[in-house]
Protein backbone atom coordinates (compact mmCIF):
# COMPACT_ATOMS: atom_id res chain seq x y z
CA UNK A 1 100.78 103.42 90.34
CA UNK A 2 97.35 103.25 92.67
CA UNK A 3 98.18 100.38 95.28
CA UNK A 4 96.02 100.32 98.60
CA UNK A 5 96.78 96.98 99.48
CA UNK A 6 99.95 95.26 100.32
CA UNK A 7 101.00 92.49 102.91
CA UNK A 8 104.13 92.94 104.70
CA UNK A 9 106.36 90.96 107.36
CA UNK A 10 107.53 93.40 110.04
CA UNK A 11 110.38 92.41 112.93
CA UNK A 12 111.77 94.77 115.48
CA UNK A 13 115.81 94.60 115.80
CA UNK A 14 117.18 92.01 118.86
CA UNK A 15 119.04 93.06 121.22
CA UNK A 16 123.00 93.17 121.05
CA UNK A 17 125.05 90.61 123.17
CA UNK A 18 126.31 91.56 126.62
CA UNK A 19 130.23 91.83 126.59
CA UNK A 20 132.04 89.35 128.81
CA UNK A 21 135.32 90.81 129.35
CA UNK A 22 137.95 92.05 131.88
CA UNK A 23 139.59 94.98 133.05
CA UNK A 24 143.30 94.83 131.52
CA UNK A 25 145.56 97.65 132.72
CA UNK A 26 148.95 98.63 133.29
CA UNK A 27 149.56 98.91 137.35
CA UNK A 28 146.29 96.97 137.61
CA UNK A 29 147.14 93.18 138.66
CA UNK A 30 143.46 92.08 138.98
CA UNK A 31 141.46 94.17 137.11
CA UNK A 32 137.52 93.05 137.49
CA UNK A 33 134.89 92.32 135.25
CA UNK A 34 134.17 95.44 133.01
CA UNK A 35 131.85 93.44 130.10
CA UNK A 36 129.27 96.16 128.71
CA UNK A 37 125.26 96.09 128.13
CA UNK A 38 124.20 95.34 124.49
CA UNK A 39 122.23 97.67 122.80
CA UNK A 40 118.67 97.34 122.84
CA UNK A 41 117.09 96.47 119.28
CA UNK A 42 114.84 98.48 117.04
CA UNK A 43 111.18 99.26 117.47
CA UNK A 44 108.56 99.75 114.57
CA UNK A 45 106.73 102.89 114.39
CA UNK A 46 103.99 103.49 111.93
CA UNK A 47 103.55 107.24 111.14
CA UNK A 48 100.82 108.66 109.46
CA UNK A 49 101.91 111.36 106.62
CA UNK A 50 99.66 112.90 104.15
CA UNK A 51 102.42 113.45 101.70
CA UNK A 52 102.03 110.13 100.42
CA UNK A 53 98.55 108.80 99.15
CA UNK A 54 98.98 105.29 98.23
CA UNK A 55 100.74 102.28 99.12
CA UNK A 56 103.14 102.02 96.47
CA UNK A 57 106.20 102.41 97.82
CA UNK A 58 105.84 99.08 99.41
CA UNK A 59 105.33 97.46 96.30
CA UNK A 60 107.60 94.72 95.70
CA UNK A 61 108.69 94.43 99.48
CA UNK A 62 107.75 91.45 101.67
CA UNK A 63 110.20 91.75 104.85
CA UNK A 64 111.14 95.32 106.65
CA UNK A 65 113.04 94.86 109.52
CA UNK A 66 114.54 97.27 112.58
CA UNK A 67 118.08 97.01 113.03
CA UNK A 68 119.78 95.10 115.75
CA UNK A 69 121.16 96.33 118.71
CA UNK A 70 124.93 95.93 118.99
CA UNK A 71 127.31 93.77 121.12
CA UNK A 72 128.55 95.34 124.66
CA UNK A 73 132.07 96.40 124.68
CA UNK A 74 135.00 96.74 127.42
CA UNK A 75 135.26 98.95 130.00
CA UNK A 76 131.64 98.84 130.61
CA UNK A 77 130.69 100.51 127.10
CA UNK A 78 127.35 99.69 126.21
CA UNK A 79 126.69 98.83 122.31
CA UNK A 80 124.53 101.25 120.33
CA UNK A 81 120.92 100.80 120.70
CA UNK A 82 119.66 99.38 117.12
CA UNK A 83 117.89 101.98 114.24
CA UNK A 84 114.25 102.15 114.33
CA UNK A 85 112.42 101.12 111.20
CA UNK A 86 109.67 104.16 110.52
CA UNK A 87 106.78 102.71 108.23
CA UNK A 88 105.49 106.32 106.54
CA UNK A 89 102.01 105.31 105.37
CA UNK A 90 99.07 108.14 104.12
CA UNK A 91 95.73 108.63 106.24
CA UNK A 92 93.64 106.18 106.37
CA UNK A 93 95.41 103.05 106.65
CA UNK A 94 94.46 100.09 108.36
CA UNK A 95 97.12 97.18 109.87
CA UNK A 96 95.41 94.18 109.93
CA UNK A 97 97.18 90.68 111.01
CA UNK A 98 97.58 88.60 107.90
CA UNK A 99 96.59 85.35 109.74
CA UNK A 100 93.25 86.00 111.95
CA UNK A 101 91.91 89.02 109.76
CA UNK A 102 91.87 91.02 113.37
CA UNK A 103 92.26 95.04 112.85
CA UNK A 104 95.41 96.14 114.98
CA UNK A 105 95.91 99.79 113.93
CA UNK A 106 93.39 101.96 112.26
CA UNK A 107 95.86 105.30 111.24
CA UNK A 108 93.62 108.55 110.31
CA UNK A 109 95.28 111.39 111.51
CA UNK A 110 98.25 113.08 110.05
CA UNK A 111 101.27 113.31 112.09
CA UNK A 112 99.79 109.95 114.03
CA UNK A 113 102.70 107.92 115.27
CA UNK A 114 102.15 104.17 116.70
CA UNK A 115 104.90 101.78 118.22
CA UNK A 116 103.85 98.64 116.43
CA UNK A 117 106.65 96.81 117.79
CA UNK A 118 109.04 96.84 120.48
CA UNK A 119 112.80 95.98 119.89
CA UNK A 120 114.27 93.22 121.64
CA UNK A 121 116.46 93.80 125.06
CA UNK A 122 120.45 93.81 125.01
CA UNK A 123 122.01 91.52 126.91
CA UNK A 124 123.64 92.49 130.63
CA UNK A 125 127.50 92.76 130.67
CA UNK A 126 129.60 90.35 132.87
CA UNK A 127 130.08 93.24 135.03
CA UNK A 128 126.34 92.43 136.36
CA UNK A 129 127.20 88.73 137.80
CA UNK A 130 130.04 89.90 139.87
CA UNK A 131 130.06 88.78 143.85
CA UNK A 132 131.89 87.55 146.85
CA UNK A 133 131.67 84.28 145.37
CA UNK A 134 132.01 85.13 141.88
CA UNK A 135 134.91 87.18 141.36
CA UNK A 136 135.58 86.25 138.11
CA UNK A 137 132.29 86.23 136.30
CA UNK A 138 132.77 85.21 132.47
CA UNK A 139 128.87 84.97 132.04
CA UNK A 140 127.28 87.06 129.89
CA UNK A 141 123.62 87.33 128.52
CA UNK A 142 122.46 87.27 124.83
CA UNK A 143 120.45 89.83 123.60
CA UNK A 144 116.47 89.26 123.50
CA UNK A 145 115.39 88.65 120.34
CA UNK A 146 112.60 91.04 118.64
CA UNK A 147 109.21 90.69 117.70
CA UNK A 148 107.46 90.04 114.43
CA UNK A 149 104.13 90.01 112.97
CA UNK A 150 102.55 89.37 109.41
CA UNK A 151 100.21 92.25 108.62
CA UNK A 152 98.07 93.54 105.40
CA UNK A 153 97.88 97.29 104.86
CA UNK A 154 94.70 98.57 103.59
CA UNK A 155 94.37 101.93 102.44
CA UNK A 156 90.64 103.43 103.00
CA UNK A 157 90.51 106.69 101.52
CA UNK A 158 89.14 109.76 103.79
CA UNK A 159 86.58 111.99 102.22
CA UNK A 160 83.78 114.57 102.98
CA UNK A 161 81.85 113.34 99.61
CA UNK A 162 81.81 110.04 97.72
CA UNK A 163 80.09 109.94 94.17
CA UNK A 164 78.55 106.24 93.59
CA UNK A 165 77.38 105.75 89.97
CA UNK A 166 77.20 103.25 87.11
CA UNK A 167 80.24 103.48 84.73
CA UNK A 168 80.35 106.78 82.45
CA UNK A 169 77.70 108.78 84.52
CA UNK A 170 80.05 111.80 84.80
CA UNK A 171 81.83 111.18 88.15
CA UNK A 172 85.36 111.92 86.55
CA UNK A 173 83.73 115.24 84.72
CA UNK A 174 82.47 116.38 87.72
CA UNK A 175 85.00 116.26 89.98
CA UNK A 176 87.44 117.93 87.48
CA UNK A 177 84.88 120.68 87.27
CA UNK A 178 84.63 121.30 90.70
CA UNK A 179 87.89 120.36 92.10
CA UNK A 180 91.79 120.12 91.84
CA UNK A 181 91.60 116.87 90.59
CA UNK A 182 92.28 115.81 86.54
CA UNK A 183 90.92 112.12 86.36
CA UNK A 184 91.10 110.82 82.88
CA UNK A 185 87.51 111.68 80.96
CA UNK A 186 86.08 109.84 77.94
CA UNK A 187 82.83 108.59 76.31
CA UNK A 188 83.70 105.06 77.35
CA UNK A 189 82.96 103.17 80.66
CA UNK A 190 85.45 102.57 83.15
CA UNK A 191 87.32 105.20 82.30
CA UNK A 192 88.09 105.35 85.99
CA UNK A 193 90.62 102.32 87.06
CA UNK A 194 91.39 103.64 90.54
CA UNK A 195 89.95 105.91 93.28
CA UNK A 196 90.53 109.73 92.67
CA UNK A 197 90.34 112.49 95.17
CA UNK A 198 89.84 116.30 94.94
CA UNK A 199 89.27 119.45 97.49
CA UNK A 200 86.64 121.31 96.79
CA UNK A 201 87.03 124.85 97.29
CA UNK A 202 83.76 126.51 98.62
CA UNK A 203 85.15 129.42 99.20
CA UNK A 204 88.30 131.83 100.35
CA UNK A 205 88.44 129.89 103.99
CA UNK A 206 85.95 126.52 103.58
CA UNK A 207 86.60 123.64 101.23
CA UNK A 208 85.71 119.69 101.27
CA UNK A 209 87.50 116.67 100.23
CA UNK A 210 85.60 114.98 97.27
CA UNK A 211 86.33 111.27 95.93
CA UNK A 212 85.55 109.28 93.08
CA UNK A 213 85.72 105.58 92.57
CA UNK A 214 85.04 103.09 89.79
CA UNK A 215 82.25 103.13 88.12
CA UNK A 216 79.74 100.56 90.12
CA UNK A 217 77.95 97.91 87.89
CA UNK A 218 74.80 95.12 89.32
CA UNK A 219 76.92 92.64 91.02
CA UNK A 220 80.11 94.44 92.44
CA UNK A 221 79.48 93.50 96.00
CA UNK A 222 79.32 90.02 94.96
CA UNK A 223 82.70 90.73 93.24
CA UNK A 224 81.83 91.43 89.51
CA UNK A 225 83.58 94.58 87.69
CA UNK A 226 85.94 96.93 89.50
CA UNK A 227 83.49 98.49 91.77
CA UNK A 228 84.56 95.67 94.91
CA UNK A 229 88.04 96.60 94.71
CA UNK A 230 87.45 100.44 95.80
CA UNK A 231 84.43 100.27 97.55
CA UNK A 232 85.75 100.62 100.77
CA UNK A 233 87.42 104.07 99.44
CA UNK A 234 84.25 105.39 99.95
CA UNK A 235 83.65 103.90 103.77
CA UNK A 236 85.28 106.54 105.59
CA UNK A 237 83.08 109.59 103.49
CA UNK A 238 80.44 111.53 105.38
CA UNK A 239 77.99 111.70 102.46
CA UNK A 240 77.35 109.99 99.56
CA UNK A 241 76.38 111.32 96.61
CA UNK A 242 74.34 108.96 94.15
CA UNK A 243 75.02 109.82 90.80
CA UNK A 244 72.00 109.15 88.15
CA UNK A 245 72.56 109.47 84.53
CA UNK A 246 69.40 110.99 83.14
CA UNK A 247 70.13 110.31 79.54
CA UNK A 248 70.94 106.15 80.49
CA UNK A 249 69.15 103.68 78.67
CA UNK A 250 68.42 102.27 82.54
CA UNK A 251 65.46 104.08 83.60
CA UNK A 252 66.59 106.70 86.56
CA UNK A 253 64.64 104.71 89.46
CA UNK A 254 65.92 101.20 88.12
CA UNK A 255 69.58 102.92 88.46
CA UNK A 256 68.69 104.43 91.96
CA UNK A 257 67.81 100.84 93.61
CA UNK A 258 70.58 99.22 92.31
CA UNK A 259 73.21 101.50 93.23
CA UNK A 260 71.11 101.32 96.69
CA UNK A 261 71.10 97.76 96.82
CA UNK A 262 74.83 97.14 95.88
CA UNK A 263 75.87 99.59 98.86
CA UNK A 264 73.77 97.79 101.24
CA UNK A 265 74.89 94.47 100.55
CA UNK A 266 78.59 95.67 100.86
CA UNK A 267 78.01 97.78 103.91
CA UNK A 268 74.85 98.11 105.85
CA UNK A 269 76.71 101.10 107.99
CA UNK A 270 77.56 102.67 105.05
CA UNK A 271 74.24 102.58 103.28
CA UNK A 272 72.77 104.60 106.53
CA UNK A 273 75.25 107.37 105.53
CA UNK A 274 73.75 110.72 104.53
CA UNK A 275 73.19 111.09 101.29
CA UNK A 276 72.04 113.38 98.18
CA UNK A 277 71.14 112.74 94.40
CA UNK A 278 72.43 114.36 91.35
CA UNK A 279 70.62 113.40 88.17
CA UNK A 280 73.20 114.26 85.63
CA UNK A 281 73.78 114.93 81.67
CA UNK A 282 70.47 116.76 81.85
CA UNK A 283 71.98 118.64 79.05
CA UNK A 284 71.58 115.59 76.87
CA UNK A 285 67.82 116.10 77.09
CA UNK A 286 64.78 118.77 76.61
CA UNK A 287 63.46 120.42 80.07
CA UNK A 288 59.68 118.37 80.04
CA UNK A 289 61.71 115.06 79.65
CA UNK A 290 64.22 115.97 82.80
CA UNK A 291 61.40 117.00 84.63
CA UNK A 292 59.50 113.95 84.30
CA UNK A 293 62.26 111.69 85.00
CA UNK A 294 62.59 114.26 88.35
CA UNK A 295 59.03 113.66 88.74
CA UNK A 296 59.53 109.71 88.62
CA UNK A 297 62.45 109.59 90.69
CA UNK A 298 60.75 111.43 93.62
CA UNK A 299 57.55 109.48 93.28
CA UNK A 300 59.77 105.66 93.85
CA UNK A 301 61.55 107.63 96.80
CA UNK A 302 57.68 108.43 98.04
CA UNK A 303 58.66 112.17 98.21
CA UNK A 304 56.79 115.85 97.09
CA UNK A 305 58.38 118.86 95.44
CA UNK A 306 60.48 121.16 97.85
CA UNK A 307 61.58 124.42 96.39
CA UNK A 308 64.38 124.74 99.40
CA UNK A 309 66.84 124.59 96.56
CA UNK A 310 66.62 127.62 94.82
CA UNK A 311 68.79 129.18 97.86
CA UNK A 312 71.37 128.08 96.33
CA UNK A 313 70.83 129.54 93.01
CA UNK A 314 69.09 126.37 90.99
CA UNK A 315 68.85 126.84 87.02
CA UNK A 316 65.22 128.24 86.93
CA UNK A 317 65.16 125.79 83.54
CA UNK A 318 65.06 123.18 85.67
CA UNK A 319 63.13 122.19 88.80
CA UNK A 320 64.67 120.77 91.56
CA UNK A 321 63.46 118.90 95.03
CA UNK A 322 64.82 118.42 98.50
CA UNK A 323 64.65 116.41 101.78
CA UNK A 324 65.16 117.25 105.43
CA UNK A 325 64.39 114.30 106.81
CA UNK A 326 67.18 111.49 107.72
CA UNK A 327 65.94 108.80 106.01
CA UNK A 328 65.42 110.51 102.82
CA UNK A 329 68.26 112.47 100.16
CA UNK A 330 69.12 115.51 101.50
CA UNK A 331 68.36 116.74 97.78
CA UNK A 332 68.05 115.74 94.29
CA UNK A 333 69.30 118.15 91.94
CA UNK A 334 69.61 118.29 88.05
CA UNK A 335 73.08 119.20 86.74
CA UNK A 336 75.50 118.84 84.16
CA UNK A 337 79.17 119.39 84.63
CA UNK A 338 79.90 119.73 80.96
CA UNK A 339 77.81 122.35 80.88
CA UNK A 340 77.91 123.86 83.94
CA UNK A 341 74.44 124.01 85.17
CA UNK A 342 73.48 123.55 88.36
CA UNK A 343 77.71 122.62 89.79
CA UNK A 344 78.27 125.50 91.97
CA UNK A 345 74.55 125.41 93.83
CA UNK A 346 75.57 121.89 93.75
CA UNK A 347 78.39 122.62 95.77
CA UNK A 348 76.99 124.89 98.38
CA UNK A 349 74.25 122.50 98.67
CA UNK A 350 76.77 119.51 99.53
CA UNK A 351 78.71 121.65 101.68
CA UNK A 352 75.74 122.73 103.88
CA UNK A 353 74.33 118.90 104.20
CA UNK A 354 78.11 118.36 105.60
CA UNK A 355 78.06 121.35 108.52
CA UNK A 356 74.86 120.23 109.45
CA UNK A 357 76.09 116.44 109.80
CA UNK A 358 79.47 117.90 112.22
């Protein structure tokens, strides 16, 4: 099960009670005060570990708690300091207080490890309040109690690439035919229900993490279809990577602007990201009607033929167009993932926009 959201109370351990007792030996008349320290209560970490990748394992859990110091003991034994609670949670988590909506923690890095909060003191022994005047001291402190906090965890995935289309577009297909990843595929929308991601291998030493979300539909930042639920998945990516169905019954501009638009009004950060164009399924049509949908494209985006491309071995049966400047797709390229045209200059296209971004 996909969870990347869950809300969680948290409490450090309290301290142990100080020990109030005295010193009770044979060939000792008056032994003194010899009450021992309670044990100091347990902290909360959060570490970061990449073996996990959702939130699940919190599922059904509302309270995790530290364990409590425990109670000083005689002879000036201090009780054992309480069990730290370890919250394992994967990159890309964010702690955010339940009740003000402020972000405390923002985890990214694997191996990260965070003291959230700090257990309470033990108490002091009697042995502390000894004097002149007090020679008999039968005083001794309670522990401190520990700290709590109501949080939400929300789970922003970290990629190199996110793929933003309309439902049934080919995400899914082409990030099974590039990567490690085996989404469910089918000819029927939403065949996506939660956030997917795959390393793409580039080659022997170089790869890049690729994810795909949802299909987006006209209205998801406003809270309509599943695309509002894993948008933020795709906050943390480097590039995006629009995803145009060329054989759509929505013409290929119409489909650009409103993927555009739905971005923006989610995230204006994120819809200043770099980003590319694949016009997909072109296998679904003949070459002069890809072409002129190319042509269309580029003429809404106000840009001219750029035969940069072919570098990276482009299908000659095809044309293809690029963009240097920042403002602008780094490409738009013609592929198909079902058949194979056009994925691996695809690749080494998306992995040079990302070198040049680092």
């Amino acid at each position: 099960m996909f969870v990347d959201r869950v809300e969680l109370k948290l409490s450090s351990g309290k301290g142990g009670q100080g020990c109030s007792s005295f010193r009770r030996e044979k060939f000792v008349a008056k032994g003194g005060p010899d009450g021992g320290d309670g044990g100091r209560g347990g902290d909360v970490w959060f570490v970061v570990d990449k073996n996990t990748d959702t939130l699940s394992h919190f599922k059904g859990k509302t309270h995790l708690k530290a364990k409590n110091g425990r109670p000083g003991m005689p002879r000036k034994c201090a009780g054992k300091t309480g069990e730290s609670l370890y919250v394992k949670v994967p990159p890309g988590t964010q702690v955010i207080d339940k009740e003000t909506g402020e972000l405390l923690l923002d985890l990214t890095e694997d191996g990260q490890k965070v003291k959230f909060l700090e257990g309470g003191k033990g108490g002091l022994g009697n042995v502390h309040f000894k004097s002149a005047t007090n020679q008999r001291p039968t005083y001794a402190q309670p522990g401190k109690p520990g700290e709590e906090r109501e949080v939400r965890l929300e789970l922003k995935l970290i990629a190199d690439v996110g793929l933003v289309g309309f439902p049934n577009v080919g995400k899914s297909t082409l990030i099974s035919t590039v990567s490690n990843a085996h989404p469910e595929v089918a000819n029927y929308e939403f065949t996506t229900l939660t956030p997917k991601l795959g390393v793409v291998a580039i080659d022997e030493y170089r790869s890049f993490v690729m994810a795909d979300i949802p299909g987006i539909i006209e209205g998801a930042s406003d809270g309509r279809g599943l695309g509002i639920e894993f948008l933020r998945h795709i906050e943390r990516t480097k590039t995006l990577l629009y995803m145009i169905d060329a054989a759509n019954y929505r013409d290929v501009t119409e489909q650009f602007s409103a993927l555009r638009e739905e971005v923006k009004r989610y995230s204006r950060e994120l819809s200043t990201r770099p980003f590319a164009i694949a016009v997909t399924r072109i296998d679904a049509l003949e070459k002069e009607a890809v072409n002129e949908k190319i042509w269309a494209l580029l003429k809404s985006l106000d840009l001219a033929p750029n035969e940069e491309l072919r570098k990276y071995g482009v299908d000659e049966s095809v044309i293809s167009y690029g963009s240097a400047e920042k403002s602008n797709p780094h490409f738009v390229m013609p592929i198909s993932a079902v058949a194979r045209i056009n994925v691996q200059p695809l690749v080494f296209a998306l992995a040079d926009v990302l070198e040049k971004r680092q």
